[in-house]
C-alpha atoms as a PDB file:
ATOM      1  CA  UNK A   1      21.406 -24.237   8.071  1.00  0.00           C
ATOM      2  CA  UNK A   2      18.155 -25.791   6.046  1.00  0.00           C
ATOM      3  CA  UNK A   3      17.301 -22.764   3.515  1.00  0.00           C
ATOM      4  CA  UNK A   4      15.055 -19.780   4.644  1.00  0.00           C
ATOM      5  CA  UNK A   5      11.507 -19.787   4.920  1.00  0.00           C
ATOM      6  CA  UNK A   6       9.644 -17.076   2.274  1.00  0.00           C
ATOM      7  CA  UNK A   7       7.495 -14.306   4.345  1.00  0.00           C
ATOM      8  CA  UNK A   8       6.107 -11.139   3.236  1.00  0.00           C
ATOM      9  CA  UNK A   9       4.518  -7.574   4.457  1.00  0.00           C
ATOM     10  CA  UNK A  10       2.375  -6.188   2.450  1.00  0.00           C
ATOM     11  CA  UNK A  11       1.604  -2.328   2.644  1.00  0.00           C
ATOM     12  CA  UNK A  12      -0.919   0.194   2.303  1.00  0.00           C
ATOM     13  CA  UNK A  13       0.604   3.263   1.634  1.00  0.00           C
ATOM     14  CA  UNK A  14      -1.412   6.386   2.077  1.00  0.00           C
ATOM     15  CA  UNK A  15      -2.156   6.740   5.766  1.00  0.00           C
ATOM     16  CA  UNK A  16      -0.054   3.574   6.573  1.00  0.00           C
ATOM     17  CA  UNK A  17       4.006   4.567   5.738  1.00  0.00           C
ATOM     18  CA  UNK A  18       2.608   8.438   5.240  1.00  0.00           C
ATOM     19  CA  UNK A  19       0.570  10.672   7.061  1.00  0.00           C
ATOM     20  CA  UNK A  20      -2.223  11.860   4.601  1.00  0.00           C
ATOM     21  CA  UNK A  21      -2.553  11.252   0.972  1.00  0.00           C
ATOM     22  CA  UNK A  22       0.710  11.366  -1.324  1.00  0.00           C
ATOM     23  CA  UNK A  23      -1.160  13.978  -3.521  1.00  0.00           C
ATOM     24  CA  UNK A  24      -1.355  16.566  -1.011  1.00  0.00           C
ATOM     25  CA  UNK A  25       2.473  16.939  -0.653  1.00  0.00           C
ATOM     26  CA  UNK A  26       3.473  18.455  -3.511  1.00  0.00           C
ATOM     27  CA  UNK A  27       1.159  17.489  -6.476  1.00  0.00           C
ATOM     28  CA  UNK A  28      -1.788  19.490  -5.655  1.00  0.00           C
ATOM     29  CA  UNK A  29       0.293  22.704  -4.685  1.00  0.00           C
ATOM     30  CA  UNK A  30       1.840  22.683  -8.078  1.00  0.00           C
ATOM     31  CA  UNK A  31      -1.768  22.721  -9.634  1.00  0.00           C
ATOM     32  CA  UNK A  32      -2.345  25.550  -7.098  1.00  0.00           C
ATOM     33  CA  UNK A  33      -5.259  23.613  -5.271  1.00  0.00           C
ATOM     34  CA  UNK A  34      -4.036  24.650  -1.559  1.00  0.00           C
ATOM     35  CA  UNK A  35      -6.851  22.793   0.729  1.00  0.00           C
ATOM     36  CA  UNK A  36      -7.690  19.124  -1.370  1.00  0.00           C
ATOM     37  CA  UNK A  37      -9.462  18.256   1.435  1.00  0.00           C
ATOM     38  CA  UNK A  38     -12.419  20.769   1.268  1.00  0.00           C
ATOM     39  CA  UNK A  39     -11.931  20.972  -2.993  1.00  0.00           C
ATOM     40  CA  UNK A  40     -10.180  18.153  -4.713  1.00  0.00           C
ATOM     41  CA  UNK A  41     -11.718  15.067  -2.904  1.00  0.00           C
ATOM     42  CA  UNK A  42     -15.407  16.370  -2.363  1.00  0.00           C
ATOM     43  CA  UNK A  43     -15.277  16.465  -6.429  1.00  0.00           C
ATOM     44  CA  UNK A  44     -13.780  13.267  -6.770  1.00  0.00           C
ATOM     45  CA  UNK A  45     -16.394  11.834  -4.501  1.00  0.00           C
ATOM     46  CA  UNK A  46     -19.237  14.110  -6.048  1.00  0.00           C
ATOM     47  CA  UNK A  47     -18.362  12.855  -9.695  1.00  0.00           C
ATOM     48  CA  UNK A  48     -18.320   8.802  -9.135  1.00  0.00           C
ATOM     49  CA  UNK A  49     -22.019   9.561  -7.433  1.00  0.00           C
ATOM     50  CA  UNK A  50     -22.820  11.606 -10.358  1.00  0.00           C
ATOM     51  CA  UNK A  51     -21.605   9.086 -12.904  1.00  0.00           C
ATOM     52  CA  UNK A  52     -22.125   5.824 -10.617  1.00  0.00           C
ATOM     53  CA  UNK A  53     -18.044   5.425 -10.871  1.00  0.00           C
ATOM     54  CA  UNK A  54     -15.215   4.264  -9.218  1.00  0.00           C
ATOM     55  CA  UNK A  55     -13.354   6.841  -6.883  1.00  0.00           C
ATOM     56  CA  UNK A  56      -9.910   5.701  -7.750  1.00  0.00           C
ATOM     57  CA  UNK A  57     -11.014   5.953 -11.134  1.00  0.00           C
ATOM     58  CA  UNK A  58     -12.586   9.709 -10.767  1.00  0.00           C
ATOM     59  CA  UNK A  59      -9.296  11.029  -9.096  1.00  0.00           C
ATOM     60  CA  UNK A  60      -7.186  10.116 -11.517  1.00  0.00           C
ATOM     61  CA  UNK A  61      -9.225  11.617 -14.261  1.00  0.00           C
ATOM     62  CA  UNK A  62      -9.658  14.758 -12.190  1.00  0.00           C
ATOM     63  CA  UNK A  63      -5.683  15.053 -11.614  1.00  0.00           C
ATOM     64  CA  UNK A  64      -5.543  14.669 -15.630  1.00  0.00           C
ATOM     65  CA  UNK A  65      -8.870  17.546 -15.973  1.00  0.00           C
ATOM     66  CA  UNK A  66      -7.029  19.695 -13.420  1.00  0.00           C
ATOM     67  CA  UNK A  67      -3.676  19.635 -15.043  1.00  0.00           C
ATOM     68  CA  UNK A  68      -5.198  20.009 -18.518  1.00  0.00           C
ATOM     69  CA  UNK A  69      -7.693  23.033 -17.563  1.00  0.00           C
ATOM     70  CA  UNK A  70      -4.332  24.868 -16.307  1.00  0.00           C
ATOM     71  CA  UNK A  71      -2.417  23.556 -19.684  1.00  0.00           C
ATOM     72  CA  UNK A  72      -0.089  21.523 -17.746  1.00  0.00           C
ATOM     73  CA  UNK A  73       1.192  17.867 -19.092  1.00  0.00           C
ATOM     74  CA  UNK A  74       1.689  15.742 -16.284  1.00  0.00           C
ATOM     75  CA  UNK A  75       5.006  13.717 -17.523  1.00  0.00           C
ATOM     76  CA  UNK A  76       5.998  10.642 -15.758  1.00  0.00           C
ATOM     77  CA  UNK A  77       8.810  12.012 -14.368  1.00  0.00           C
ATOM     78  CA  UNK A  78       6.961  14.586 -12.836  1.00  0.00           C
ATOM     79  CA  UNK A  79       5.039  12.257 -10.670  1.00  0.00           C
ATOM     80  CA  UNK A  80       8.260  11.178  -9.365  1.00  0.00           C
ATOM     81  CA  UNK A  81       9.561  14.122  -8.504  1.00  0.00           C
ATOM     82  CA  UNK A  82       6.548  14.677  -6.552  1.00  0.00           C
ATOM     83  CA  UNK A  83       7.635  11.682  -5.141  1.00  0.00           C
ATOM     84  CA  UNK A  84      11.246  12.924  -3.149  1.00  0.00           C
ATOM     85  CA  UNK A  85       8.629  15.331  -1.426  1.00  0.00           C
ATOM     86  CA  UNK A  86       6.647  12.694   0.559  1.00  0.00           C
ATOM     87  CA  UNK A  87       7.874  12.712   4.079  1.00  0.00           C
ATOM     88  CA  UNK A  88       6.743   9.389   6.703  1.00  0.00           C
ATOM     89  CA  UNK A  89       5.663   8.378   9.570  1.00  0.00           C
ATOM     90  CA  UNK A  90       8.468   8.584  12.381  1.00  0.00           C
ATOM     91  CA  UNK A  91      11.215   5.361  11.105  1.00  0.00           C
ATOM     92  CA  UNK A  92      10.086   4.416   8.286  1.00  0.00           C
ATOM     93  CA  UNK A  93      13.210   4.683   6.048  1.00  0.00           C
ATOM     94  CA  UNK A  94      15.388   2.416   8.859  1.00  0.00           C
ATOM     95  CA  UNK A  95      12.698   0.338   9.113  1.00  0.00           C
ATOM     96  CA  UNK A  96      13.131  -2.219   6.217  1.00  0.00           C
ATOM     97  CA  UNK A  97      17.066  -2.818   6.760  1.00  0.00           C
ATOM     98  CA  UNK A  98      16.505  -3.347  10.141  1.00  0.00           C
ATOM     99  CA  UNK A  99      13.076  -5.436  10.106  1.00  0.00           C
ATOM    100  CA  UNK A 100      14.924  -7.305   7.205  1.00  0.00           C
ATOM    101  CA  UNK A 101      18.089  -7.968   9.455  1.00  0.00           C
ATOM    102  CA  UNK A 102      15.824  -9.076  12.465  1.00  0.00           C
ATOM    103  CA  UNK A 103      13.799 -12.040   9.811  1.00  0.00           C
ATOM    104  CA  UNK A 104      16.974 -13.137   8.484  1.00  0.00           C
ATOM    105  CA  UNK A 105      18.538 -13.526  12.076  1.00  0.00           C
ATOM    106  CA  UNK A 106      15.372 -15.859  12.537  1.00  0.00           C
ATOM    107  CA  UNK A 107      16.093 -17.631   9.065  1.00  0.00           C
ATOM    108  CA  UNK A 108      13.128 -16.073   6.926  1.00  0.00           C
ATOM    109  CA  UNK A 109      14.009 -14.239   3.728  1.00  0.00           C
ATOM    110  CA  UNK A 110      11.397 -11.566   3.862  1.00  0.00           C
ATOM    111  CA  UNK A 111      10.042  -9.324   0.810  1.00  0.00           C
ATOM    112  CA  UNK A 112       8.128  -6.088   0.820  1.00  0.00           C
ATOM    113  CA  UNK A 113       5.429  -4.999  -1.073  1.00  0.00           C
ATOM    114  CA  UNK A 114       2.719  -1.971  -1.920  1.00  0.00           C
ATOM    115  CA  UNK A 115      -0.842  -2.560  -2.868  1.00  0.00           C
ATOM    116  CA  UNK A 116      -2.137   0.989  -2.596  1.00  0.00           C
ATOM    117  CA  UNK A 117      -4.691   2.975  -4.074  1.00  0.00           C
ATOM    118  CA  UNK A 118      -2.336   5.660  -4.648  1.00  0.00           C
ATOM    119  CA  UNK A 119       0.011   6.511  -7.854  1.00  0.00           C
ATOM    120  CA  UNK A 120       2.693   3.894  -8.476  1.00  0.00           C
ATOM    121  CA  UNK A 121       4.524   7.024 -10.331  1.00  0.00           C
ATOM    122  CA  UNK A 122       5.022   8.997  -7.256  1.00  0.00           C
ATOM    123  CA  UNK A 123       6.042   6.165  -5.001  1.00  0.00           C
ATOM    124  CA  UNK A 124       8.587   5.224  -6.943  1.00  0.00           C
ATOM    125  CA  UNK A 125      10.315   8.717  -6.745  1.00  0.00           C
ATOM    126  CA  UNK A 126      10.518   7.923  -2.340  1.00  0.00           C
ATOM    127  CA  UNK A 127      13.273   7.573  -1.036  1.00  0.00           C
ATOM    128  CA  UNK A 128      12.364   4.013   0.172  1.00  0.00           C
ATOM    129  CA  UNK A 129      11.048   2.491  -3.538  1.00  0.00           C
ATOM    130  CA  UNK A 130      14.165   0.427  -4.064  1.00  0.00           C
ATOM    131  CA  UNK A 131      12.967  -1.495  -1.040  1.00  0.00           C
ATOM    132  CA  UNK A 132       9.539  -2.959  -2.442  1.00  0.00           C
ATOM    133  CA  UNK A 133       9.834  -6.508  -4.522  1.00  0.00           C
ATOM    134  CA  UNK A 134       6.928  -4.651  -6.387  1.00  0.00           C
ATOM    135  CA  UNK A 135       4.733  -2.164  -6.379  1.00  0.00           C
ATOM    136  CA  UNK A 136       1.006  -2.810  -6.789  1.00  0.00           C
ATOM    137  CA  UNK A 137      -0.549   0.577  -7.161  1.00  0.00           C
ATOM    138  CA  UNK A 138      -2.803   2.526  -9.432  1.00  0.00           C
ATOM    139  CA  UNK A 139      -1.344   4.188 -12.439  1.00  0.00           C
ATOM    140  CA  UNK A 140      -1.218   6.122 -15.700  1.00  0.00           C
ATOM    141  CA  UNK A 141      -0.707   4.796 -19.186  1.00  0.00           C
ATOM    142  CA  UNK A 142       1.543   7.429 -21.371  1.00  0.00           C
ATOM    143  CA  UNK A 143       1.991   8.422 -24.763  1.00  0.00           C
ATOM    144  CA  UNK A 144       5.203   8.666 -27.005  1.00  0.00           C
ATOM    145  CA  UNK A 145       6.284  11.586 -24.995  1.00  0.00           C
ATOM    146  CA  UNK A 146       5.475   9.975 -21.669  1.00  0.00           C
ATOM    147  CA  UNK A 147       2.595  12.183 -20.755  1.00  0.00           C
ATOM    148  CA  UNK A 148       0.214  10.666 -18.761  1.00  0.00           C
ATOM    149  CA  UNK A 149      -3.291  10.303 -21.269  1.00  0.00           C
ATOM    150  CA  UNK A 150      -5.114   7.321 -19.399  1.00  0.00           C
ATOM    151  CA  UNK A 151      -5.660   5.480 -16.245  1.00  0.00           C
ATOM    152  CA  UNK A 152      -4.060   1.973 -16.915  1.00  0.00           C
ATOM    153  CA  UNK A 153      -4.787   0.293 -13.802  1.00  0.00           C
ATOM    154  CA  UNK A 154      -6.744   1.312 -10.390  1.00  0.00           C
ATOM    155  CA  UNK A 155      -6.764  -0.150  -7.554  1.00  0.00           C
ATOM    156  CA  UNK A 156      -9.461   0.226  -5.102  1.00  0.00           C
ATOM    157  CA  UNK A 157     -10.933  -1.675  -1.740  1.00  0.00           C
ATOM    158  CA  UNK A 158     -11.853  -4.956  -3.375  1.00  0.00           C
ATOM    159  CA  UNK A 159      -9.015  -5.166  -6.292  1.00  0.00           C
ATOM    160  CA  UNK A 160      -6.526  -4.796  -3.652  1.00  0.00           C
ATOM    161  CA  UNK A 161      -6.975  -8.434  -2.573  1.00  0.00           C
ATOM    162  CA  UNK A 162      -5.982  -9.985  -5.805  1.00  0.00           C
ATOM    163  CA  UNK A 163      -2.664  -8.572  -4.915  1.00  0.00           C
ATOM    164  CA  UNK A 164      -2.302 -10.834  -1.835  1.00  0.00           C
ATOM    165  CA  UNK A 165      -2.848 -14.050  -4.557  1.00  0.00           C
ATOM    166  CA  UNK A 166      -0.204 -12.515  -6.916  1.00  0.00           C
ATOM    167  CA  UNK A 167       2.450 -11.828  -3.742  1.00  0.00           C
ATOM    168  CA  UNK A 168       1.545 -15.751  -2.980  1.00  0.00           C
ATOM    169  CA  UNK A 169       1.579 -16.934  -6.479  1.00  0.00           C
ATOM    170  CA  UNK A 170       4.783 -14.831  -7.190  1.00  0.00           C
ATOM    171  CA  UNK A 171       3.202 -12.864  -9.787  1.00  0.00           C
ATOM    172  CA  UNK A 172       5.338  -9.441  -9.789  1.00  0.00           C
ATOM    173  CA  UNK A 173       2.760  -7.630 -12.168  1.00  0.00           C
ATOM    174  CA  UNK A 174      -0.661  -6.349 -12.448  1.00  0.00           C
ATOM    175  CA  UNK A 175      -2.068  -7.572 -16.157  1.00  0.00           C
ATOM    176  CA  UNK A 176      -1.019 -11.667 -15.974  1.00  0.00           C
ATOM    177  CA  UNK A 177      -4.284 -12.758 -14.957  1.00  0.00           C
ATOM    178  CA  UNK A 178      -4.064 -16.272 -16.227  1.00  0.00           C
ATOM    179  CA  UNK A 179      -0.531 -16.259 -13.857  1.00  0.00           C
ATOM    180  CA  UNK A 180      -2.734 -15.531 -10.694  1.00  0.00           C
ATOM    181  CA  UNK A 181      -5.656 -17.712 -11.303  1.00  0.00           C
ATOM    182  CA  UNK A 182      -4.104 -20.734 -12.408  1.00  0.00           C
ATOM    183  CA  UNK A 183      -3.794 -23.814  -9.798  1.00  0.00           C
ATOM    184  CA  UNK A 184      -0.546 -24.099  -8.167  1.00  0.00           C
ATOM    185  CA  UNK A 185      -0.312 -26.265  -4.959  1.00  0.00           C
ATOM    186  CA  UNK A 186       0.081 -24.525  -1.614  1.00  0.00           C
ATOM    187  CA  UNK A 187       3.412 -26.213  -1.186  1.00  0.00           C
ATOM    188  CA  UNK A 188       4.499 -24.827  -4.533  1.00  0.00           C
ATOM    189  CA  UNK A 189       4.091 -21.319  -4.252  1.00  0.00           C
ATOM    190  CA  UNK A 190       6.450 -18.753  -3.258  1.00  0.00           C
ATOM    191  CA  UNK A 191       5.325 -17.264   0.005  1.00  0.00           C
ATOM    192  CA  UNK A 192       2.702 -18.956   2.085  1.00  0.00           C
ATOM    193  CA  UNK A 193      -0.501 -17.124   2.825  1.00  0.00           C
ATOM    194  CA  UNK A 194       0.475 -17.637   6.346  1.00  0.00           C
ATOM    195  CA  UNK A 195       3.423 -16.177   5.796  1.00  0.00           C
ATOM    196  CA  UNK A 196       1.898 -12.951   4.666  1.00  0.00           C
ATOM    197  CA  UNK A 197       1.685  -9.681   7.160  1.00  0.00           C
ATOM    198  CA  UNK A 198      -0.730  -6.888   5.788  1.00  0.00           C
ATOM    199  CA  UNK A 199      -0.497  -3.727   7.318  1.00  0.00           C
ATOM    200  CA  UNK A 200      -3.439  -0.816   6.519  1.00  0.00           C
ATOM    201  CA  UNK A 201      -4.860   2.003   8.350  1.00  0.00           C
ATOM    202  CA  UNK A 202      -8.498   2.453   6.864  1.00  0.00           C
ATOM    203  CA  UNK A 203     -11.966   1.176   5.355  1.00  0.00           C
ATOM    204  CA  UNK A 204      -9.871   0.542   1.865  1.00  0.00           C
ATOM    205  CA  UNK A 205      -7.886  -2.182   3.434  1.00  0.00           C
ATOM    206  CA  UNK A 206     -10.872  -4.185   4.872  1.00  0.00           C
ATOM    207  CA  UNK A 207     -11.158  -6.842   2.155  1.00  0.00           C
ATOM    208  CA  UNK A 208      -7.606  -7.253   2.226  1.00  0.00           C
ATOM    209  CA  UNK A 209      -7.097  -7.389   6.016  1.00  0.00           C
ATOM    210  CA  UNK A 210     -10.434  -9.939   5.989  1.00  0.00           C
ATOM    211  CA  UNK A 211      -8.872 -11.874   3.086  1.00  0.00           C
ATOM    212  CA  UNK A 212      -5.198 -12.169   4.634  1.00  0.00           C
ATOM    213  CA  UNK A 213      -6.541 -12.931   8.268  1.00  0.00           C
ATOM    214  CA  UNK A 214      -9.174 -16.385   6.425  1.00  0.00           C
ATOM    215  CA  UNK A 215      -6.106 -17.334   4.925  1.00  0.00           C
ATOM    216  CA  UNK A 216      -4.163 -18.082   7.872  1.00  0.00           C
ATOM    217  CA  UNK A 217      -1.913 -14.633   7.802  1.00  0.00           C
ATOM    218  CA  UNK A 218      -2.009 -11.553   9.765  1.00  0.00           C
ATOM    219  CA  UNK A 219      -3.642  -8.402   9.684  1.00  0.00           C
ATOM    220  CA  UNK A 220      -2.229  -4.862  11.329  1.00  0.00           C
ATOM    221  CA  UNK A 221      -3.874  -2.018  11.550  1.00  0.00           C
ATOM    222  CA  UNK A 222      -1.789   1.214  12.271  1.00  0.00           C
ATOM    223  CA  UNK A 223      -2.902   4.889  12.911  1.00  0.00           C
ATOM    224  CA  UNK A 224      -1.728   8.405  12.835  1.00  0.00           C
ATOM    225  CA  UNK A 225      -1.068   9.018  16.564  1.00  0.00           C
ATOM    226  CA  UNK A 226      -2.169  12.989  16.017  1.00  0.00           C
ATOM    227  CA  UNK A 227      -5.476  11.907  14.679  1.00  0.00           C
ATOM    228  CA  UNK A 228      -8.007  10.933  16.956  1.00  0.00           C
ATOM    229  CA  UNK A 229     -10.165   9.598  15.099  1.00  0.00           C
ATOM    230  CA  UNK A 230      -7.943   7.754  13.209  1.00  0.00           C
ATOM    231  CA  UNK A 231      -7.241   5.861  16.440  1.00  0.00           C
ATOM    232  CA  UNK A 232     -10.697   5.658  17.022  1.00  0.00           C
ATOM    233  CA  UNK A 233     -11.175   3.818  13.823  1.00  0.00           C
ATOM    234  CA  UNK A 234      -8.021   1.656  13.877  1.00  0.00           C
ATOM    235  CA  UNK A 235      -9.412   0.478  16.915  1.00  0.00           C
ATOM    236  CA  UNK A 236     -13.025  -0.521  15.944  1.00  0.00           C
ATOM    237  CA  UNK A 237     -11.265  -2.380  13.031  1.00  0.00           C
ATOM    238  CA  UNK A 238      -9.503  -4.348  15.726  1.00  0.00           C
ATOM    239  CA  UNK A 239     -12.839  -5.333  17.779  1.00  0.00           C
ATOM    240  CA  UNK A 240     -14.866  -5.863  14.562  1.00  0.00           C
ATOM    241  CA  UNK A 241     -12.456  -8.817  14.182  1.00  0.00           C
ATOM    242  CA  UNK A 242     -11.293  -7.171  10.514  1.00  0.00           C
ATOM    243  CA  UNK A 243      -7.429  -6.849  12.159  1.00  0.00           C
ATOM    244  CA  UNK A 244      -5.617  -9.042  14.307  1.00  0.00           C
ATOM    245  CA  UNK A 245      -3.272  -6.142  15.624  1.00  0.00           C
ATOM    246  CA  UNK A 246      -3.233  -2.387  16.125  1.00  0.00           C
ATOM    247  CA  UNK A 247      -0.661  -0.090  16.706  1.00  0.00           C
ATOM    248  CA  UNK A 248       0.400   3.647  16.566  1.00  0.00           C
ATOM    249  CA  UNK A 249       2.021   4.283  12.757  1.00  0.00           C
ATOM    250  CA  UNK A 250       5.285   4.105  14.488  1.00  0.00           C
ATOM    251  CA  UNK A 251       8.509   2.559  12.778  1.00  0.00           C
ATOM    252  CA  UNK A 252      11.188   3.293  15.180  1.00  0.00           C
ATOM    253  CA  UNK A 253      13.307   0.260  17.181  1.00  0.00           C
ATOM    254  CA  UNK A 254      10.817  -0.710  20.317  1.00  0.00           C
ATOM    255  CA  UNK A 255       7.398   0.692  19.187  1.00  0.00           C
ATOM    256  CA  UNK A 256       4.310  -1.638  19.528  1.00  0.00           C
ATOM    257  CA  UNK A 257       4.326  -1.754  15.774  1.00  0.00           C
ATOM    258  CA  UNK A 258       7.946  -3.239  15.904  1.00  0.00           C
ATOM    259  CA  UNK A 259       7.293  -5.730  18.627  1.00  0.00           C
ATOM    260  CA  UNK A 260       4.130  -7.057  16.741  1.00  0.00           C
ATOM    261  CA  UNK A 261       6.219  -7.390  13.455  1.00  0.00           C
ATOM    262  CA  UNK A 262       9.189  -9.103  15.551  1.00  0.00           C
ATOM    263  CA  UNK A 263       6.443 -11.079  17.508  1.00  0.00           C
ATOM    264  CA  UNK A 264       4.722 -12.407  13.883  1.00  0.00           C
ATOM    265  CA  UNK A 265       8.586 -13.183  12.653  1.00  0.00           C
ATOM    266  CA  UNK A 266       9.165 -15.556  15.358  1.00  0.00           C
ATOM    267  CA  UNK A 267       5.671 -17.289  14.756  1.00  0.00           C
ATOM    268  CA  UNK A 268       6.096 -18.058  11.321  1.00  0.00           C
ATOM    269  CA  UNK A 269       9.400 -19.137  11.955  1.00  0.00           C
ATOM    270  CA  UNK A 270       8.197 -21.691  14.416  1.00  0.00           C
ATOM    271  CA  UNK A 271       5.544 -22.998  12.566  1.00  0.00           C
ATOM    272  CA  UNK A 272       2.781 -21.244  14.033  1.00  0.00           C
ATOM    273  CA  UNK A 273      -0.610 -19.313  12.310  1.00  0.00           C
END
């Protein structure tokens, strides 16, 4: 058997493998902030108007101001005990075995990967972490006694396609720019860009989804099947031509989501964009 072809899927997480934000799950109630979504996030939005600033950026200083104004340090392992509380859309934990089992059956050796917005911290307290090559997420630097004093690295709507060069390039880390950026022929590098399956749920993951999709992969948008306008908007994404693919956030065996991943498998095992 001639050795396996590289392929990838690359994840959003909030929204995408979760319902809601990863915040909202436990974080937040430990601060005692009960309803985020008529406090936490107005703020966050409020402040990067008020200071022309980032949102990712302004969220994770306002999980530092909240923590600090109720004299709470927020310790690394904290975040990832917030973590084990995240629960997922319906088969998500089988899904990587299996979807893993079904590439290899079709000779591809296939990786997984997070480019999210949200806190690396906390996702790698899930219960399906050890799954991800890498994790490409937003963060906190820490001092000596691993309190979190500074965001280290954000990731927001237009940084998130860098991530798609590095998953190429394989470039496992966030801070080796000259890594990403210098040439390496397309027949050199690890996984193809046609090889590459992004899957997002939301306005964050446009540039990605529009990056992915010009380079010959394939872009999937999924949706909370409780939210209406969550469909709604998944959908629009698929006329507007910024996904290839759209399907309820639904990970069990025989969903529309599976069939498009099995359907993409057997594509870029025969060659085909």
């Amino acid at each position: 058997m001639t050795a396996p072809l590289n392929a990838a899927i690359a994840y959003d997480f909030d929204g995408t493998l979760i319902p809601g934000n990863m915040q909202d799950y436990s974080f937040f109630p430990s601060l005692g902030l009960k309803m985020p979504q008529e406090d936490f996030w107005p703020r966050v939005k409020a402040m990067a108007k008020k200071h022309d600033m980032d949102e990712i950026l302004a969220y994770m200083h306002l999980m530092l101001k909240e923590a600090a104004y109720r004299d709470i340090s927020l310790h690394r392992q904290q975040f990832a005990e917030c973590g084990k509380s995240i629960a997922f859309f319906p088969g998500v934990e089988g899904w990587f075995d299996r979807i893993n089992a079904y590439a290899l059956s079709r000779n591809i050796a296939l990786k997984h990967y997070i480019i999210s917005s949200g806190l690396r911290e906390m996702i790698e307290g899930t219960a399906i972490f050890k799954y991800f090559a890498y994790v490409y997420a937003s963060g906190y630097m820490y001092n000596q006694d691993d309190v979190a004093i500074w965001p280290a690295l954000a990731v927001n709507y237009t940084t998130k396609t860098q991530y798609i060069f590095r998953i190429n390039k394989g470039v496992e880390n966030s801070w080796d720019n000259h890594a990403v950026n210098r040439f390496v022929d397309e027949a050199e590098r690890p996984v193809p860009t046609g090889n590459i399956m992004y899957l997002g749920d939301g306005e964050t993951d446009i540039p990605a989804m529009k990056m992915i999709a010009h380079l010959g992969g394939h872009a999937i948008t999924v949706y909370n099947e409780e939210d209406y306008k969550a469909k709604i908007a998944s959908e629009r994404l698929l006329k507007q031509g910024r996904a290839q693919y759209s399907a309820p956030a639904d990970y069990t065996r025989g969903s529309l989501l599976d069939k498009h991943i099995q359907s993409l498998i057997d594509k870029i095992a025969a060659g085909e964009q």
